[in-house]
PDB file of N, CA and C in Angstrom:
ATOM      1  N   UNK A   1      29.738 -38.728 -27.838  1.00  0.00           N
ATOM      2  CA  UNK A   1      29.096 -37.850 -26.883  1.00  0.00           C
ATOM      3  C   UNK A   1      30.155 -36.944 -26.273  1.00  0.00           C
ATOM      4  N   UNK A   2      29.849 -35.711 -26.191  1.00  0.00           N
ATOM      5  CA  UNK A   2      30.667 -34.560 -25.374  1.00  0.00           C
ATOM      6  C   UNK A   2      30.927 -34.955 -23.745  1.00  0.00           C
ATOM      7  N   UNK A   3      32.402 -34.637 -23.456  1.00  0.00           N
ATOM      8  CA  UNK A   3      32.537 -35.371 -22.117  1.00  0.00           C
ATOM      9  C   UNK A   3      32.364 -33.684 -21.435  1.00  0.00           C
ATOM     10  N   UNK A   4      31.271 -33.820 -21.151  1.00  0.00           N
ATOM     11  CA  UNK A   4      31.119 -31.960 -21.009  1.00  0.00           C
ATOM     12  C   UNK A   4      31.472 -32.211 -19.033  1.00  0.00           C
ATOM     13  N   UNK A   5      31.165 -30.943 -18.542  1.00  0.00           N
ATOM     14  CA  UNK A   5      31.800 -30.843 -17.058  1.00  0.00           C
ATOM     15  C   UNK A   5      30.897 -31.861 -16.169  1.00  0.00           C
ATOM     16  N   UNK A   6      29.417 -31.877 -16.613  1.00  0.00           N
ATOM     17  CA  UNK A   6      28.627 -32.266 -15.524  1.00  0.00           C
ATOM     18  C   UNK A   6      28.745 -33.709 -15.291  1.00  0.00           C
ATOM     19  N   UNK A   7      29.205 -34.577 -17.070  1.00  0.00           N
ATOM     20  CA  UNK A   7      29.262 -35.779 -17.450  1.00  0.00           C
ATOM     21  C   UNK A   7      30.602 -35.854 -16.610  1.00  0.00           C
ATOM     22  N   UNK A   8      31.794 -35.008 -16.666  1.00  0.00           N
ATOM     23  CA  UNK A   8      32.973 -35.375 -15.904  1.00  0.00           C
ATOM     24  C   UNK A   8      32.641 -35.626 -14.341  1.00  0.00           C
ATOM     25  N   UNK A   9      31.678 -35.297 -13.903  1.00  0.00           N
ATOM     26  CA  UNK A   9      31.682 -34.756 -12.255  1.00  0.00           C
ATOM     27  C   UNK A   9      30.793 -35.371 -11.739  1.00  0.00           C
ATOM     28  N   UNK A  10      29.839 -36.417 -12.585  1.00  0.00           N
ATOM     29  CA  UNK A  10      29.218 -37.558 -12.591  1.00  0.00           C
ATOM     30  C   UNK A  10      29.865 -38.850 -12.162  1.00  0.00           C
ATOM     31  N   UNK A  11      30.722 -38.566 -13.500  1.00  0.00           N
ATOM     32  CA  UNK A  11      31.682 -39.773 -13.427  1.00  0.00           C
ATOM     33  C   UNK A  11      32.924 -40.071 -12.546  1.00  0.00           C
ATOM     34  N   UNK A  12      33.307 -38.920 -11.859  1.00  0.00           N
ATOM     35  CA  UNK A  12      33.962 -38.998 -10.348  1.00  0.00           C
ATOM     36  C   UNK A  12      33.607 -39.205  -9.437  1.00  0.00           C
ATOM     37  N   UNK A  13      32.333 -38.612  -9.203  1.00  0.00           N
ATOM     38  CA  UNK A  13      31.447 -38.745  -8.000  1.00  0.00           C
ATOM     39  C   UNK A  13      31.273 -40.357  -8.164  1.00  0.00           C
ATOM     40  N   UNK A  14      30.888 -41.228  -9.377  1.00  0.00           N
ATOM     41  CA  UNK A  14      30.598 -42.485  -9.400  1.00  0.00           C
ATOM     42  C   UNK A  14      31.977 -43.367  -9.055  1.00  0.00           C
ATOM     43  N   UNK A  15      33.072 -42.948  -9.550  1.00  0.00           N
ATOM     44  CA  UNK A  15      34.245 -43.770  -9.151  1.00  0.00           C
ATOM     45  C   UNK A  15      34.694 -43.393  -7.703  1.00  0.00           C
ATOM     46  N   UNK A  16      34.641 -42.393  -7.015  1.00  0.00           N
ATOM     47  CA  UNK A  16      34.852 -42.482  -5.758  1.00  0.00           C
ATOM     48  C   UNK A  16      33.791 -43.270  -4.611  1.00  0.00           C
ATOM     49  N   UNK A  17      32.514 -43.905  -5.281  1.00  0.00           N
ATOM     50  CA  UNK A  17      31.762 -44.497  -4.267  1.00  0.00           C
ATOM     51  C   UNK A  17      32.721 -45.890  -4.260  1.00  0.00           C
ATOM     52  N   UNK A  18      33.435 -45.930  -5.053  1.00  0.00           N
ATOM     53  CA  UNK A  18      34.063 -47.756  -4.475  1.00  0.00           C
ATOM     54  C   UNK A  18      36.198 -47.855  -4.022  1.00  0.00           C
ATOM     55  N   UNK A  19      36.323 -48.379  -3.755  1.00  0.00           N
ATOM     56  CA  UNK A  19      37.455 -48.583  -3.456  1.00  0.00           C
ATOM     57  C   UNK A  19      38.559 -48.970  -4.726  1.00  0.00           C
ATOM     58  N   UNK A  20      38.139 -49.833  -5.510  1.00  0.00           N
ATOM     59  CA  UNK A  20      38.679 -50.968  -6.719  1.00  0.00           C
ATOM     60  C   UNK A  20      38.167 -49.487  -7.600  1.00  0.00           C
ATOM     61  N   UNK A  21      39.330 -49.423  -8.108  1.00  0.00           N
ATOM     62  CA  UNK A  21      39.663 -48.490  -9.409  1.00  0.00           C
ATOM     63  C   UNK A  21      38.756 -49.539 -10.581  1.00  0.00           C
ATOM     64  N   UNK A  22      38.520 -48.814 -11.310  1.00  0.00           N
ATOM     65  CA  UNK A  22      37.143 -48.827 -12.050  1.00  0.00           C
ATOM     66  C   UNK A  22      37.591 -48.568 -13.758  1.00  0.00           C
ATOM     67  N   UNK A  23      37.724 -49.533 -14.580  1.00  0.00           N
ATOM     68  CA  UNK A  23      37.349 -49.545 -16.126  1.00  0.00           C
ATOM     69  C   UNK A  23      36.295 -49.304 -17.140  1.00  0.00           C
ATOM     70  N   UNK A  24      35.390 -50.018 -16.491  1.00  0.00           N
ATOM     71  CA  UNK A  24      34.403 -50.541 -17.012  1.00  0.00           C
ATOM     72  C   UNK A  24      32.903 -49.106 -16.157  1.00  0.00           C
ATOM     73  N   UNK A  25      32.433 -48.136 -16.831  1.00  0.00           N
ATOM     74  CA  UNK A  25      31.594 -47.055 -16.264  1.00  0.00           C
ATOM     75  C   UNK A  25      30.667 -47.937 -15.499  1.00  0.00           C
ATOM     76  N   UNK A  26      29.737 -49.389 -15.814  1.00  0.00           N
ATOM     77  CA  UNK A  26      28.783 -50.306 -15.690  1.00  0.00           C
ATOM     78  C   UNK A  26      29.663 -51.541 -15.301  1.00  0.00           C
ATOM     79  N   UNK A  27      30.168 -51.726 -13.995  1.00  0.00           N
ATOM     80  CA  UNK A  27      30.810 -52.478 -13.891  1.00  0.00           C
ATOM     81  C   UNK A  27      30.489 -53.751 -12.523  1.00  0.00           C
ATOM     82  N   UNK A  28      31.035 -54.623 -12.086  1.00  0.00           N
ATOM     83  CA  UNK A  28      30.313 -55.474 -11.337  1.00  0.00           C
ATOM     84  C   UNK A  28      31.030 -54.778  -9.642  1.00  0.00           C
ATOM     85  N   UNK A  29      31.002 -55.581  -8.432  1.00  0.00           N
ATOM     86  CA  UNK A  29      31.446 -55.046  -7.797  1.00  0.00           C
ATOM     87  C   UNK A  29      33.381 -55.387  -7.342  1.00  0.00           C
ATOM     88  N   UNK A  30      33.376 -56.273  -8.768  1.00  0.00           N
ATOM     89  CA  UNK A  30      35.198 -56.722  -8.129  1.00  0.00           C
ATOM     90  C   UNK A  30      35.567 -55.212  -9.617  1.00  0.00           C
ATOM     91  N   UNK A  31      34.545 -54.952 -10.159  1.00  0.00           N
ATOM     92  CA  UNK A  31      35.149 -53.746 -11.445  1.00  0.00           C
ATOM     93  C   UNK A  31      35.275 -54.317 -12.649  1.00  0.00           C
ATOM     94  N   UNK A  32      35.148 -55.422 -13.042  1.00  0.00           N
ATOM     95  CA  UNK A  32      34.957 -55.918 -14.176  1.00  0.00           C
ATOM     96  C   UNK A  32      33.569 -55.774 -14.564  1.00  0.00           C
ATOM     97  N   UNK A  33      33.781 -56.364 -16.221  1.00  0.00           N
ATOM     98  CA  UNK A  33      32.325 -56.321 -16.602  1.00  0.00           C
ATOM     99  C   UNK A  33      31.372 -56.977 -16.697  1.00  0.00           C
ATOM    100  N   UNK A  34      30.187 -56.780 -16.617  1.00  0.00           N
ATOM    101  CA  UNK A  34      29.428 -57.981 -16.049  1.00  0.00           C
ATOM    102  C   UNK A  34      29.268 -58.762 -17.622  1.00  0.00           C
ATOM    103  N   UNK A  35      28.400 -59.624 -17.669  1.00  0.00           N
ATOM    104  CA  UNK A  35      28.705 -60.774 -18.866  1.00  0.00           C
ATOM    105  C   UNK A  35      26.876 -60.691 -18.916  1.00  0.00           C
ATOM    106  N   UNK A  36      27.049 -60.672 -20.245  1.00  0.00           N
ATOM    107  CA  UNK A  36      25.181 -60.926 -20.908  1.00  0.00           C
ATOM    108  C   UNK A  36      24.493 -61.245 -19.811  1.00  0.00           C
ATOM    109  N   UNK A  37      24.415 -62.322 -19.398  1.00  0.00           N
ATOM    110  CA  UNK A  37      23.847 -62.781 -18.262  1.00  0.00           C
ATOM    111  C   UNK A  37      23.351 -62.030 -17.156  1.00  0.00           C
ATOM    112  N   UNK A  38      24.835 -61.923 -16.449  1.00  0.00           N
ATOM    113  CA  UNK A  38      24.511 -60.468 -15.709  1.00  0.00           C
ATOM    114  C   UNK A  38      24.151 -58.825 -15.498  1.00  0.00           C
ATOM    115  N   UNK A  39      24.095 -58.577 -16.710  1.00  0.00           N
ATOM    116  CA  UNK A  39      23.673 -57.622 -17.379  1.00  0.00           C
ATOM    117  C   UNK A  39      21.975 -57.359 -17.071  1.00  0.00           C
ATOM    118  N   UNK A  40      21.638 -58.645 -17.769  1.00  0.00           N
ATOM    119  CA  UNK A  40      20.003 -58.842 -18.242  1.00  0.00           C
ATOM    120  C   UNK A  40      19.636 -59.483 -16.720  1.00  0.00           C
ATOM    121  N   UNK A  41      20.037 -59.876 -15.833  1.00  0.00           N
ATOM    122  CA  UNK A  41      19.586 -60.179 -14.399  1.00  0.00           C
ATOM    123  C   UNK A  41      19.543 -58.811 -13.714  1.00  0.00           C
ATOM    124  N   UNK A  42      20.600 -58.046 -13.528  1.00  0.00           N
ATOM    125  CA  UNK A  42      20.347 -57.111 -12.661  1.00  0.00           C
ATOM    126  C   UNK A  42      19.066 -55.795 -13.457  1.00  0.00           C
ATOM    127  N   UNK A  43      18.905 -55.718 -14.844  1.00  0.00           N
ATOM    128  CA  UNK A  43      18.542 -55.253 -15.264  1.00  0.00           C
ATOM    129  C   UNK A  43      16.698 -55.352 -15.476  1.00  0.00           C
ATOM    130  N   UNK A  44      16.683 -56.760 -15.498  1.00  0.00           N
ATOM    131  CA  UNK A  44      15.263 -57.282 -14.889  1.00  0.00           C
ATOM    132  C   UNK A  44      14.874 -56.977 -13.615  1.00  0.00           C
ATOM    133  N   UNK A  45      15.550 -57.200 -12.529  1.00  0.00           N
ATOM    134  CA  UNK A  45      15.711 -56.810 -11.062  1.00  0.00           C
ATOM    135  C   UNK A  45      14.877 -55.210 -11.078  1.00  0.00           C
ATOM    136  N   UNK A  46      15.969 -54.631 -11.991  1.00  0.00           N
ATOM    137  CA  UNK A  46      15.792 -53.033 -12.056  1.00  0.00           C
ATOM    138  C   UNK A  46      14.285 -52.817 -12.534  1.00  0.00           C
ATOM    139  N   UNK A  47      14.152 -53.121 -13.378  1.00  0.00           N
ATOM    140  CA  UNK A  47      12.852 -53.366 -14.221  1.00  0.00           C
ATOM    141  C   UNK A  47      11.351 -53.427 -13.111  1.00  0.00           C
ATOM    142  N   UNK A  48      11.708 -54.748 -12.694  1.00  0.00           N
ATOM    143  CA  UNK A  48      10.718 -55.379 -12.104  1.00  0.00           C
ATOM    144  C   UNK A  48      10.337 -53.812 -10.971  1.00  0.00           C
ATOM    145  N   UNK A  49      11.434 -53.641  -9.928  1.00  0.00           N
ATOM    146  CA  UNK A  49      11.044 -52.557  -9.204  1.00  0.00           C
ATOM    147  C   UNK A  49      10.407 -51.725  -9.890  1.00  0.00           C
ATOM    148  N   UNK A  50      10.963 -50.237 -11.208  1.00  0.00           N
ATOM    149  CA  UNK A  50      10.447 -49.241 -11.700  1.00  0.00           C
ATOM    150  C   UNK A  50       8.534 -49.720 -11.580  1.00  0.00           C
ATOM    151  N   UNK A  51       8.592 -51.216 -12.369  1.00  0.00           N
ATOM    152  CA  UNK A  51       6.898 -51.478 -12.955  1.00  0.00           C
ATOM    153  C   UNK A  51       6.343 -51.432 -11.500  1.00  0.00           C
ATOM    154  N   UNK A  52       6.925 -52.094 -10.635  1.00  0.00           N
ATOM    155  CA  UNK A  52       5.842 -52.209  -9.231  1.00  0.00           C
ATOM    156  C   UNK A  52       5.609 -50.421  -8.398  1.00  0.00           C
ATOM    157  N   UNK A  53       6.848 -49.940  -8.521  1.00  0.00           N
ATOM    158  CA  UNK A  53       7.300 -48.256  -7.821  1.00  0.00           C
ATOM    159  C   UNK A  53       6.623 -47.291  -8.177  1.00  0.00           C
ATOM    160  N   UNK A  54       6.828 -47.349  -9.866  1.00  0.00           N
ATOM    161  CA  UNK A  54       5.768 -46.080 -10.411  1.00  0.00           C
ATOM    162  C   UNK A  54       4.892 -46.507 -11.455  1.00  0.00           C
ATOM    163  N   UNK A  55       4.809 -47.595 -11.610  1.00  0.00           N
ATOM    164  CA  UNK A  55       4.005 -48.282 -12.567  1.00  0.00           C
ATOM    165  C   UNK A  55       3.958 -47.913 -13.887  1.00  0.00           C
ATOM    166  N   UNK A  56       5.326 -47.243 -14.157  1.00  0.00           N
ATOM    167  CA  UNK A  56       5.553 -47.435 -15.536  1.00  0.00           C
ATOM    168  C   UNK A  56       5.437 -48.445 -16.297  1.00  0.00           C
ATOM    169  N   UNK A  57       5.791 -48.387 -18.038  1.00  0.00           N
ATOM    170  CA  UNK A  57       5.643 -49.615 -18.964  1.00  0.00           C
ATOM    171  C   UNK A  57       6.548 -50.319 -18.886  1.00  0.00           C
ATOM    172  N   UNK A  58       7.147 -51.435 -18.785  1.00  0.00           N
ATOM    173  CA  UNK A  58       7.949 -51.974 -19.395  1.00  0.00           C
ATOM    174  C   UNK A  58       8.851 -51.675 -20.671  1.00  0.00           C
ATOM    175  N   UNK A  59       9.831 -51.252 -20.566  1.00  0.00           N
ATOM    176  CA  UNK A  59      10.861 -50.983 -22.339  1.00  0.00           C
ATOM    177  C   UNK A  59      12.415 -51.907 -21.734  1.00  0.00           C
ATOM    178  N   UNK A  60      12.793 -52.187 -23.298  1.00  0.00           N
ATOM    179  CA  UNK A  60      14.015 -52.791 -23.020  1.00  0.00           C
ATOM    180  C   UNK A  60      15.241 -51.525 -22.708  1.00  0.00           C
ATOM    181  N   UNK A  61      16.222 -52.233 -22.783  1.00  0.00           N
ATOM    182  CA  UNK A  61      17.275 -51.340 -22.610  1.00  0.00           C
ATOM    183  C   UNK A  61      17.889 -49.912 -23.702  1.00  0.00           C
ATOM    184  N   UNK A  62      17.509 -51.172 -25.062  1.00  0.00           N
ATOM    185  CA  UNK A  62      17.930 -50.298 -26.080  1.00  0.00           C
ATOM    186  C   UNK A  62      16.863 -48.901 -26.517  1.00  0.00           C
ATOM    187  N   UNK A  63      16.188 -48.853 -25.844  1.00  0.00           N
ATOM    188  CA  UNK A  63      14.471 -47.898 -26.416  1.00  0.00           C
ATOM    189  C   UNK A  63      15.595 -46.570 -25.211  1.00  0.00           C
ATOM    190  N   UNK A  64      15.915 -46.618 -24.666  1.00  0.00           N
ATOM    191  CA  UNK A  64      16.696 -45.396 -23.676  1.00  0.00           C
ATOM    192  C   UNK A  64      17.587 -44.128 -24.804  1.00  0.00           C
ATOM    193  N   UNK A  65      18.278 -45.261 -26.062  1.00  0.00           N
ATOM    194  CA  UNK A  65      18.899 -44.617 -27.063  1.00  0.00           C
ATOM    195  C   UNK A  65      17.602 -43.588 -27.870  1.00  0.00           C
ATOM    196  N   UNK A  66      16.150 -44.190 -28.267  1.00  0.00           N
ATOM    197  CA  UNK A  66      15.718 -43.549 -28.720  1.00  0.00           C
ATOM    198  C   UNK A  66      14.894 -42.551 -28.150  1.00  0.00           C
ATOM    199  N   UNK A  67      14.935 -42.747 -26.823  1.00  0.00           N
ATOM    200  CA  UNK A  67      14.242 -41.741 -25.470  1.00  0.00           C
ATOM    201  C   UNK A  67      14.789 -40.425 -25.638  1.00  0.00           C
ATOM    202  N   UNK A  68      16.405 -40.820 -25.644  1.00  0.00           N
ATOM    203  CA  UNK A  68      17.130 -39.434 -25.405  1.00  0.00           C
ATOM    204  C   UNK A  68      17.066 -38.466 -26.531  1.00  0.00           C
ATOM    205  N   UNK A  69      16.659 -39.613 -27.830  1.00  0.00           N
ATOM    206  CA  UNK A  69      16.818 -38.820 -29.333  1.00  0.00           C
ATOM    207  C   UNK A  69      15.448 -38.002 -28.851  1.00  0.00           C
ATOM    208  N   UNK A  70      14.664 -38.113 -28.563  1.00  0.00           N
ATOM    209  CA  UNK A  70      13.387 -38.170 -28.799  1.00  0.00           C
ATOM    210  C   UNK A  70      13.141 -36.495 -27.553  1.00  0.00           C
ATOM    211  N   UNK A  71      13.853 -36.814 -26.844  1.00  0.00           N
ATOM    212  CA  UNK A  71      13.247 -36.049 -25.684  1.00  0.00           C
ATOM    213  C   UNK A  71      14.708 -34.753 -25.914  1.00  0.00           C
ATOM    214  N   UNK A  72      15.597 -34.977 -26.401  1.00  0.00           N
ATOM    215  CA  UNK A  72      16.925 -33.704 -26.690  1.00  0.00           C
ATOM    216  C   UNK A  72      16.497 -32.908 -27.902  1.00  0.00           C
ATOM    217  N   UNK A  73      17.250 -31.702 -27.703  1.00  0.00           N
ATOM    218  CA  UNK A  73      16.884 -30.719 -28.460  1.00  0.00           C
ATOM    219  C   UNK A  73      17.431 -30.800 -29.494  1.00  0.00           C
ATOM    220  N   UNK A  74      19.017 -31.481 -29.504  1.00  0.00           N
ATOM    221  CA  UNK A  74      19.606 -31.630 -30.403  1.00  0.00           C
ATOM    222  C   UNK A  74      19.552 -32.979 -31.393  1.00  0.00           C
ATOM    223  N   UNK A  75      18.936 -33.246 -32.623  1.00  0.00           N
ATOM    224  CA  UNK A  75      18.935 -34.268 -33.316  1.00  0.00           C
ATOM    225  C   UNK A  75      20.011 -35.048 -33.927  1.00  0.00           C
ATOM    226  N   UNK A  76      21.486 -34.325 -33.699  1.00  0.00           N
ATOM    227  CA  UNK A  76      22.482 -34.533 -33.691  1.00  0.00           C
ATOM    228  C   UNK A  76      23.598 -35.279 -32.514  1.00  0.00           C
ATOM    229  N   UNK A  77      22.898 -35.717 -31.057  1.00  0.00           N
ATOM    230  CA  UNK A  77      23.090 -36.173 -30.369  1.00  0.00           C
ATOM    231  C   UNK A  77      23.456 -37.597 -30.563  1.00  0.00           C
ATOM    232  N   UNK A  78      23.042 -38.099 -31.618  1.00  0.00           N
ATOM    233  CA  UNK A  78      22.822 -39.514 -32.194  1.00  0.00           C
ATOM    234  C   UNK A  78      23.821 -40.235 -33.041  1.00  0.00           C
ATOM    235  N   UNK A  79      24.673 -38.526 -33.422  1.00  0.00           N
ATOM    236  CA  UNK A  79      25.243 -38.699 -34.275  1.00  0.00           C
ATOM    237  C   UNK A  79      24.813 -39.593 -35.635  1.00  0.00           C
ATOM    238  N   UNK A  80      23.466 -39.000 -35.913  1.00  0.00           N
ATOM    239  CA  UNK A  80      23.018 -39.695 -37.462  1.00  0.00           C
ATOM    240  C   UNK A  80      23.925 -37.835 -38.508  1.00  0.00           C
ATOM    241  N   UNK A  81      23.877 -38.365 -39.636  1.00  0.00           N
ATOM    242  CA  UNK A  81      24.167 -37.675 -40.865  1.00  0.00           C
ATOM    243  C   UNK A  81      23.067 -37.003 -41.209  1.00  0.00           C
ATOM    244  N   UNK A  82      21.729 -37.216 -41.048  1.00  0.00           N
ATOM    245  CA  UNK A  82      20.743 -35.868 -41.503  1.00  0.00           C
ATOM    246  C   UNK A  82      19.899 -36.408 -40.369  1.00  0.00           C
ATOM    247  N   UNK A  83      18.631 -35.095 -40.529  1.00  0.00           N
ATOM    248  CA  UNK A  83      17.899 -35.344 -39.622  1.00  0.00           C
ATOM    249  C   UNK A  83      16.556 -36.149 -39.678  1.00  0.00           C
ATOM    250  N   UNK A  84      16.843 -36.387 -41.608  1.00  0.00           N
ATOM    251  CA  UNK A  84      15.923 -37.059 -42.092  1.00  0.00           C
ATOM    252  C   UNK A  84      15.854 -38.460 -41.235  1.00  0.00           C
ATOM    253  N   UNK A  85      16.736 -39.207 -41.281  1.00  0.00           N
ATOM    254  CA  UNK A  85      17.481 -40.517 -40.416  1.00  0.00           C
ATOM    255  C   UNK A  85      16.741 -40.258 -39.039  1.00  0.00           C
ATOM    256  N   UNK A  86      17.384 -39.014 -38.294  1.00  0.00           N
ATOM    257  CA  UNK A  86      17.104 -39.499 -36.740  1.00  0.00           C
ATOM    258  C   UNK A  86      15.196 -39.497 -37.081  1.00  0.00           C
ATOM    259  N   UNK A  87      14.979 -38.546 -37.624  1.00  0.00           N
ATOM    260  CA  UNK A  87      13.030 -38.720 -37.215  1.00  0.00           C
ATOM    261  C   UNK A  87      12.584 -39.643 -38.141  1.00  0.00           C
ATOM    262  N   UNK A  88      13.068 -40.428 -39.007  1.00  0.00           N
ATOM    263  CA  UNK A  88      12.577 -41.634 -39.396  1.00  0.00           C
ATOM    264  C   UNK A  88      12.829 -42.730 -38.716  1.00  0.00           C
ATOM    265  N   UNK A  89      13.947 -43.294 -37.903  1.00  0.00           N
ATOM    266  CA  UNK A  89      14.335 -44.346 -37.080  1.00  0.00           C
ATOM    267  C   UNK A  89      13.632 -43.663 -35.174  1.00  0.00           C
ATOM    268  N   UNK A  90      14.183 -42.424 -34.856  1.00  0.00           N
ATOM    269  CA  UNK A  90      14.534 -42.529 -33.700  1.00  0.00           C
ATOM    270  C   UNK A  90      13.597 -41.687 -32.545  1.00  0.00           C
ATOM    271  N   UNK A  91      12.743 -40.294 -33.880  1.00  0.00           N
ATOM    272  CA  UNK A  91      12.225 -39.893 -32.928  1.00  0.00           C
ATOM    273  C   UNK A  91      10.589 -39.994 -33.046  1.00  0.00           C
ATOM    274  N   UNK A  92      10.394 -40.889 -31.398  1.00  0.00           N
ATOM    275  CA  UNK A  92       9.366 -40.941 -31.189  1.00  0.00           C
ATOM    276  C   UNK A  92       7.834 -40.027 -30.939  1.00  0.00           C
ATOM    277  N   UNK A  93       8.384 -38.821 -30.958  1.00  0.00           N
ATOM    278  CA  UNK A  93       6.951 -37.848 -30.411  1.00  0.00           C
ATOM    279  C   UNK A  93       5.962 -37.918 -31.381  1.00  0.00           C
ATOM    280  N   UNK A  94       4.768 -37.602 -30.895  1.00  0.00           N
ATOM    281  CA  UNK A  94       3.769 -37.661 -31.545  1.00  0.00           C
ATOM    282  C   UNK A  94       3.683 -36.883 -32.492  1.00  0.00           C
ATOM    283  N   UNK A  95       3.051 -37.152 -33.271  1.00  0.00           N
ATOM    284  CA  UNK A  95       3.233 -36.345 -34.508  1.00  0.00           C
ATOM    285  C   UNK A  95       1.321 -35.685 -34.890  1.00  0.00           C
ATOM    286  N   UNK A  96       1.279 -34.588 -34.955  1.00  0.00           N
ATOM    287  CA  UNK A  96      -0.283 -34.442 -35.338  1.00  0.00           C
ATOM    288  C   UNK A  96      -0.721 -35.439 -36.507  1.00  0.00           C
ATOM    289  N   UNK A  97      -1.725 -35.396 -37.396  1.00  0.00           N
ATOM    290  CA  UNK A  97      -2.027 -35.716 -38.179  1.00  0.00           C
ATOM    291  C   UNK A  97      -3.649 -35.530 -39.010  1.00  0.00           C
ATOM    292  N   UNK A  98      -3.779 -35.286 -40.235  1.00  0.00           N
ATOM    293  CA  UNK A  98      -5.140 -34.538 -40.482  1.00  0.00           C
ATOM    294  C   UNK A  98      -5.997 -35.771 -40.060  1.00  0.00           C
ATOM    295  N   UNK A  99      -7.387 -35.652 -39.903  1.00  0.00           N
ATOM    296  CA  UNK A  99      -8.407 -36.624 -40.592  1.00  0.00           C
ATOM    297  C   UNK A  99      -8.628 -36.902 -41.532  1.00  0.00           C
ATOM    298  N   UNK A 100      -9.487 -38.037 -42.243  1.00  0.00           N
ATOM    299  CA  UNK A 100      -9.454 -38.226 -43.958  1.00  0.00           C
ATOM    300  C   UNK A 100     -10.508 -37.645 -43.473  1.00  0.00           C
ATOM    301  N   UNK A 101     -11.473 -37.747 -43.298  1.00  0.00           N
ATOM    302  CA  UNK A 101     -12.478 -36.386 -43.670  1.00  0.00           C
ATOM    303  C   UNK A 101     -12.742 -35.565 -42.735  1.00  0.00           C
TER     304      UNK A 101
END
């Protein structure tokens, strides 16, 4: 992914909210990384709010990779080799389709 200006100015703005210099972009609050466990706890946490807040669906974590394919202009974001690949695996939009009769 391109570390373009806005992604840089994101990612400062995010390391200056804490004190403890920071490795890890997703990190716990001593700056390390959190462990499977904690990962999938705070992430349920997260979850649980969105479904009660706006009553969205439920998706796991990994469906975000095919969100972005899906919803960017660029099919190359994915870094797949053709574009045959990304819209056979990744992109979700609807697709028309005839009737049989």
């Amino acid at each position: 992914m391109e570390w373009s200006p806005a992604l840089q100015k994101a990612y400062g703005r995010a390391i200056r909210l804490y004190e403890v210099p920071r490795i890890h972009i997703l990190s716990t609050r001593l700056g390390g990384p959190y462990t499977g466990n904690g990962f999938r706890t705070i992430w349920c946490r997260a979850m649980d709010r969105a479904v009660e807040r706006y009553g969205i669906d439920r998706f796991q974590f990994q469906d975000i990779r095919a969100k972005a394919a899906t919803d960017g202009d660029d099919w190359r974001l994915l870094v797949h080799a053709t574009r045959k690949m990304h819209d056979k695996v990744y992109n979700r939009k609807a697709r028309p389709v005839k009737p049989v009769r």
